[in-house]
Protein backbone atom coordinates (compact mmCIF):
# COMPACT_ATOMS: atom_id res chain seq x y z
CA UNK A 1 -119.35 -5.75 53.57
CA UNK A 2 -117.58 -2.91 51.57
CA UNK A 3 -113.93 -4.30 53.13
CA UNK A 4 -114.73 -7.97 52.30
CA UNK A 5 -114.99 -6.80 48.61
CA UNK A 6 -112.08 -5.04 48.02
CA UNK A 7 -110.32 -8.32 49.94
CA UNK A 8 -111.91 -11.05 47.21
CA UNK A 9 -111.26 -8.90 44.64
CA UNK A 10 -107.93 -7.94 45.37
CA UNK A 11 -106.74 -11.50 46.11
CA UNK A 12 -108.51 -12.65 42.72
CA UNK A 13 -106.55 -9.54 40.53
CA UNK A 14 -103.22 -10.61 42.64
CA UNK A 15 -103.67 -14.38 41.66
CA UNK A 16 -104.42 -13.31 37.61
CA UNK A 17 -100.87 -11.07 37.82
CA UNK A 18 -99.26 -13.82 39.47
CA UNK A 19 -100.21 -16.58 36.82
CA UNK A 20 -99.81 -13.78 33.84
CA UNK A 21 -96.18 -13.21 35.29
CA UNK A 22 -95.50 -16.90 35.35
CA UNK A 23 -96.31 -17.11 31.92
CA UNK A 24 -94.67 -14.32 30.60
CA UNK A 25 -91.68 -15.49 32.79
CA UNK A 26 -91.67 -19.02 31.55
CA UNK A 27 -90.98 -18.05 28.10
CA UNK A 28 -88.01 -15.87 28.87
CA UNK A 29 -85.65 -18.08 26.69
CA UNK A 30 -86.88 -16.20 23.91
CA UNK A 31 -85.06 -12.66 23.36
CA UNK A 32 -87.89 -10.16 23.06
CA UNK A 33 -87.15 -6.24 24.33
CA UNK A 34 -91.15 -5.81 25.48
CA UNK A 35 -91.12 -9.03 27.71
CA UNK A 36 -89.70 -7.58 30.70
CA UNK A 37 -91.48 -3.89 30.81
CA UNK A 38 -94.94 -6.14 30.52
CA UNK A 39 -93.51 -8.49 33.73
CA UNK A 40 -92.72 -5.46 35.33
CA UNK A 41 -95.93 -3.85 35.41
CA UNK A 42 -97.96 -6.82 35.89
CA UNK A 43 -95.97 -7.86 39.09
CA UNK A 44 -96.67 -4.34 40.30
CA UNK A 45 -99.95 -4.26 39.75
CA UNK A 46 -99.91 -7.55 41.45
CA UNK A 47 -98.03 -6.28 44.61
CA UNK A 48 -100.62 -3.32 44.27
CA UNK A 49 -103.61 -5.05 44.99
CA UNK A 50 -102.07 -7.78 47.72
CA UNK A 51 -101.22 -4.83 49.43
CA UNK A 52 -104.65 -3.68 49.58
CA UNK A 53 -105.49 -6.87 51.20
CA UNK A 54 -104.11 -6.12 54.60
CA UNK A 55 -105.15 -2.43 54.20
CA UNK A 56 -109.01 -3.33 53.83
CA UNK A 57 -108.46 -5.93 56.58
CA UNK A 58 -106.98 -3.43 59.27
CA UNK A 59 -108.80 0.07 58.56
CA UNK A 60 -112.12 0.43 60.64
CA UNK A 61 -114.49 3.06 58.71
CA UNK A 62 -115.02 5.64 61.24
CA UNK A 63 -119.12 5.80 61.52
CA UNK A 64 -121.27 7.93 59.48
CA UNK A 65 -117.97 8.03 56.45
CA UNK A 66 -118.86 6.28 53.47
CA UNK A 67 -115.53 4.77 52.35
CA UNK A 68 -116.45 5.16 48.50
CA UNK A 69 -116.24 8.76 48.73
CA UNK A 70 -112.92 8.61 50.00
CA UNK A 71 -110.40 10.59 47.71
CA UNK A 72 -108.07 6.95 48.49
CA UNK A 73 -110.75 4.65 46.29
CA UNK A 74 -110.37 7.10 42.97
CA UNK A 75 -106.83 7.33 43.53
CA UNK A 76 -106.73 3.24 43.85
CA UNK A 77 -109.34 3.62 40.77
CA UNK A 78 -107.43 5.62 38.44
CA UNK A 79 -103.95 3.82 39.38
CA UNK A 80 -105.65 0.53 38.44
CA UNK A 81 -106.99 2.34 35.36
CA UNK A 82 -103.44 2.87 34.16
CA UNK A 83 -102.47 -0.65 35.10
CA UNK A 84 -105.00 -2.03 33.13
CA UNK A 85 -104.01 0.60 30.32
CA UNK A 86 -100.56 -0.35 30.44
CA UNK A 87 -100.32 -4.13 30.63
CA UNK A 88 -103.09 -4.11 27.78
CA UNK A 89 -100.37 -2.45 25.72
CA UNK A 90 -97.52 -4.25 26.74
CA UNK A 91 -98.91 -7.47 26.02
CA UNK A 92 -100.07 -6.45 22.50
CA UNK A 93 -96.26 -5.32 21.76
CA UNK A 94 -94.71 -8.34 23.40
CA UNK A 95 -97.58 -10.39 21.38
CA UNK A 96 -96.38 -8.61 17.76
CA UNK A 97 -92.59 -8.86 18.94
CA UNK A 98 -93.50 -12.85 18.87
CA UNK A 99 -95.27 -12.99 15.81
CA UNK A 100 -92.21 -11.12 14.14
CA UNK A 101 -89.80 -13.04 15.77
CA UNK A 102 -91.59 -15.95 14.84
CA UNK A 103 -91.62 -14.82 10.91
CA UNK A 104 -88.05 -13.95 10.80
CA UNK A 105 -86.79 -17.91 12.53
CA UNK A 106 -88.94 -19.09 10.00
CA UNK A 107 -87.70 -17.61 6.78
CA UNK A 108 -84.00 -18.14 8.23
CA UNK A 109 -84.54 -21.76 9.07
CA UNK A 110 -84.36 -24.81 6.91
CA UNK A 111 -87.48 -26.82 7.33
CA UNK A 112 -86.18 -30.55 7.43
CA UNK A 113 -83.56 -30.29 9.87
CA UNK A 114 -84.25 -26.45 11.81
CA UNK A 115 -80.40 -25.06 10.65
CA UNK A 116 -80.23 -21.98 9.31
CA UNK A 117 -81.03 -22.00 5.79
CA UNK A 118 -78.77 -20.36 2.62
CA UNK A 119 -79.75 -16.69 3.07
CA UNK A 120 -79.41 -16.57 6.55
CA UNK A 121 -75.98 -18.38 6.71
CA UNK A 122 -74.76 -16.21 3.77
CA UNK A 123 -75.97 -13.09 5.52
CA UNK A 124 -74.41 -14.34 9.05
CA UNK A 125 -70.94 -14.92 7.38
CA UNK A 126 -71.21 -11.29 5.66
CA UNK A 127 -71.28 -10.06 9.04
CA UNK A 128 -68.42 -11.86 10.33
CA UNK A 129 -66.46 -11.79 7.50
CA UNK A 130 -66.82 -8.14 7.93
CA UNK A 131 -64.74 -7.46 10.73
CA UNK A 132 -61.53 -8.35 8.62
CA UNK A 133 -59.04 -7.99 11.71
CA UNK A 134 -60.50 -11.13 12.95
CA UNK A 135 -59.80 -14.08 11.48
CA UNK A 136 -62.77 -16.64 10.52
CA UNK A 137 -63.19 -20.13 8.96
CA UNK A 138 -65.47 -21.71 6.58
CA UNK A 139 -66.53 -25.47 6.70
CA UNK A 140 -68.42 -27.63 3.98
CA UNK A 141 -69.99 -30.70 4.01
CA UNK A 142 -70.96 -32.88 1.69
CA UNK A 143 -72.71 -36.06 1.92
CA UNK A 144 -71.15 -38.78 -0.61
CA UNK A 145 -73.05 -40.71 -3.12
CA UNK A 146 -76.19 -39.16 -1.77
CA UNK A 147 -78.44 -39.73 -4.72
CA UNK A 148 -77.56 -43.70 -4.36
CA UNK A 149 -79.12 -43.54 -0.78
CA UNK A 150 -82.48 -41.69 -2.12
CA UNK A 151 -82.60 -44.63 -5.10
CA UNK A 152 -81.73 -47.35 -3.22
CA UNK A 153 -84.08 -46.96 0.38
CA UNK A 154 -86.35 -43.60 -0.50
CA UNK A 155 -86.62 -40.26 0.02
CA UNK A 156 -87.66 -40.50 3.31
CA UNK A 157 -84.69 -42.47 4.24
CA UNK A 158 -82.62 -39.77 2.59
CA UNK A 159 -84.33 -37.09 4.60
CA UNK A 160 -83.51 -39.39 7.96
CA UNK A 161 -79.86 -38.78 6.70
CA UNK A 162 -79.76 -35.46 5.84
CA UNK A 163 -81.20 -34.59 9.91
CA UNK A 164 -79.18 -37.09 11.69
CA UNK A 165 -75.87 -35.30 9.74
CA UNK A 166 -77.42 -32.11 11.21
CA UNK A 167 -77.80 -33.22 14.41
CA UNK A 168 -74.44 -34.84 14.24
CA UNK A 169 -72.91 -31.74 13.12
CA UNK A 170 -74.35 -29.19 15.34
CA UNK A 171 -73.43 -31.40 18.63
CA UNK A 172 -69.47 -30.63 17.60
CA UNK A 173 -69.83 -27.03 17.31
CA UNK A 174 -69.27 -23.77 19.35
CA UNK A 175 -72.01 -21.82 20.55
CA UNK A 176 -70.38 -19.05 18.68
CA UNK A 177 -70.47 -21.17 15.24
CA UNK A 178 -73.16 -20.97 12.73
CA UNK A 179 -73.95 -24.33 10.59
CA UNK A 180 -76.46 -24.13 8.22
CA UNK A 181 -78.14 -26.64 5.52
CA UNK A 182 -76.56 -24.87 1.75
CA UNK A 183 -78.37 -26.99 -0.36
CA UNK A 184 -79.33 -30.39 -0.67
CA UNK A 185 -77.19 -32.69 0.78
CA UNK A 186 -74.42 -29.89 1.70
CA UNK A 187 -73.88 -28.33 4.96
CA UNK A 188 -71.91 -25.21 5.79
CA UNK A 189 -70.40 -24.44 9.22
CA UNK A 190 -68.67 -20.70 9.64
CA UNK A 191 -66.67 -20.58 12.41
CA UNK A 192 -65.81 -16.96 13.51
CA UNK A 193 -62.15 -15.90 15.44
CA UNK A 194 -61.08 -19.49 14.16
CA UNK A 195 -58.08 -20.04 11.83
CA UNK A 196 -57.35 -22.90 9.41
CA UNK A 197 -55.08 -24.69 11.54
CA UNK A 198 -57.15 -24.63 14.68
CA UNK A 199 -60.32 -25.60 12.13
CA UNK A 200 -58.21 -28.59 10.95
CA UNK A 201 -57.64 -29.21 14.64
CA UNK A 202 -60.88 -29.08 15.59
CA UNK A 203 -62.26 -31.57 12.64
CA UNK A 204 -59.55 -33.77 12.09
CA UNK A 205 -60.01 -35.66 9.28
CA UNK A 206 -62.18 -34.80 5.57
CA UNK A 207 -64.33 -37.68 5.75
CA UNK A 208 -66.94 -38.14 9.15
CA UNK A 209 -68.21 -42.26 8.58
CA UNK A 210 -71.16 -43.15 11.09
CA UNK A 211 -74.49 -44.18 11.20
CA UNK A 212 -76.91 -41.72 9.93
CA UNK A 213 -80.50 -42.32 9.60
CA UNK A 214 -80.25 -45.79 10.38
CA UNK A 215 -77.82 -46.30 7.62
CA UNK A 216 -74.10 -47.99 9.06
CA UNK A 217 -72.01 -46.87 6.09
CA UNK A 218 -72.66 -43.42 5.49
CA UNK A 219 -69.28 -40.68 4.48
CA UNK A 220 -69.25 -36.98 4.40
CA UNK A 221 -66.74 -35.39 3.04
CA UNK A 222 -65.31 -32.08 4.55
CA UNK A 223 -63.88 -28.87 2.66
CA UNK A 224 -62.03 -26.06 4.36
């Protein structure tokens, strides 16, 4: 029958907007503006058709009416129309948002050990440094006698190094601080509404010693 239709198929389009809002949901953690304009109109084009579901279920065609010519099937038809419309270009901008977003973590991120890289920490401490009334900090670390440890056990070795530092490193910081790789085997760390003193506080001492990379005797050496 006519009803039974409209029931499968309106359970089937509320399962897809239920599983499409899941996803889109899932990946909230990223910040992107179109993600929440495409969950709304896929949940209510979800809640749409479930509520068809009990409507077809309940309503009894009176005998002799044929239920397609009812003006309440092209209403249903055109509002899905504009669903369909709608979501279709929601998920196109939230799928371009991503791609950009994607582009722009990649050129500011430093490949071996996913800090920001020298632009983008130079164009991050621009902006702080810019609000002179506020004070800020800047941090620099360098790893000692680094060339020694690519000589003696490899490059690879030296790149196990370099990320271990950088993990090291970002597990003491803020989640207001920026640390980023500035070349080679130097790190920078701008800490923003932070004096000297409370910096100096806050790292202690001018050489970190630990294991890095598998190596036990590894310095870096810090600069404020």
């Amino acid at each position: 029958s006519l009803s039974a239709r409209i029931v499968v198929a309106s359970c089937l389009v509320t399962l897809y907007c239920a599983l499409a809002a899941r996803e889109v949901w899932r990946g909230r953690d990223e910040a992107l503006v179109s993600r929440y304009p495409a969950l709304a109109l896929i949940a209510t084009c979800g809640i749409v058709y479930a509520v068809r579901v009990p409507i077809a279920i309940l309503t009894v065609p009176a005998p002799g009416n044929d239920l397609l010519e009812s003006p309440w099937v092209v209403a249903v038809c055109f509002v899905s129309m504009l669903f369909t419309v709608g979501i279709a270009f929601t998920l196109i901008t939230l799928t371009k948002e991503r791609a950009e977003h994607v582009q722009r973590r990649a050129a500011e991120t430093d490949p071996l050990t996913g800090l920001l890289n020298r632009r983008a920490l130079t164009e991050r401490s621009a902006a702080i440094l810019a609000h002179r009334s506020r004070p800020a900090c800047l941090l620099v670390f360098d790893l000692d006698h680094f060339k020694r440890v690519n000589d003696t056990y490899g490059h690879p070795m030296g790149d196990r190094v370099i990320k271990s530092l950088a993990l090291f490193l970002k597990q003491r910081l803020r989640k207001s601080d920026h640390i980023g790789r500035y070349g080679g085997e130097e790190f920078a760390i701008v800490l923003p509404d932070t004096d000297l003193a409370t910096a100096a506080q806050t790292h202690d001492t001018h050489v970190y010693a630990g294991s890095f990379g598998g190596l036990s005797v590894v310095t870096c050496s810090l600069f404020a």
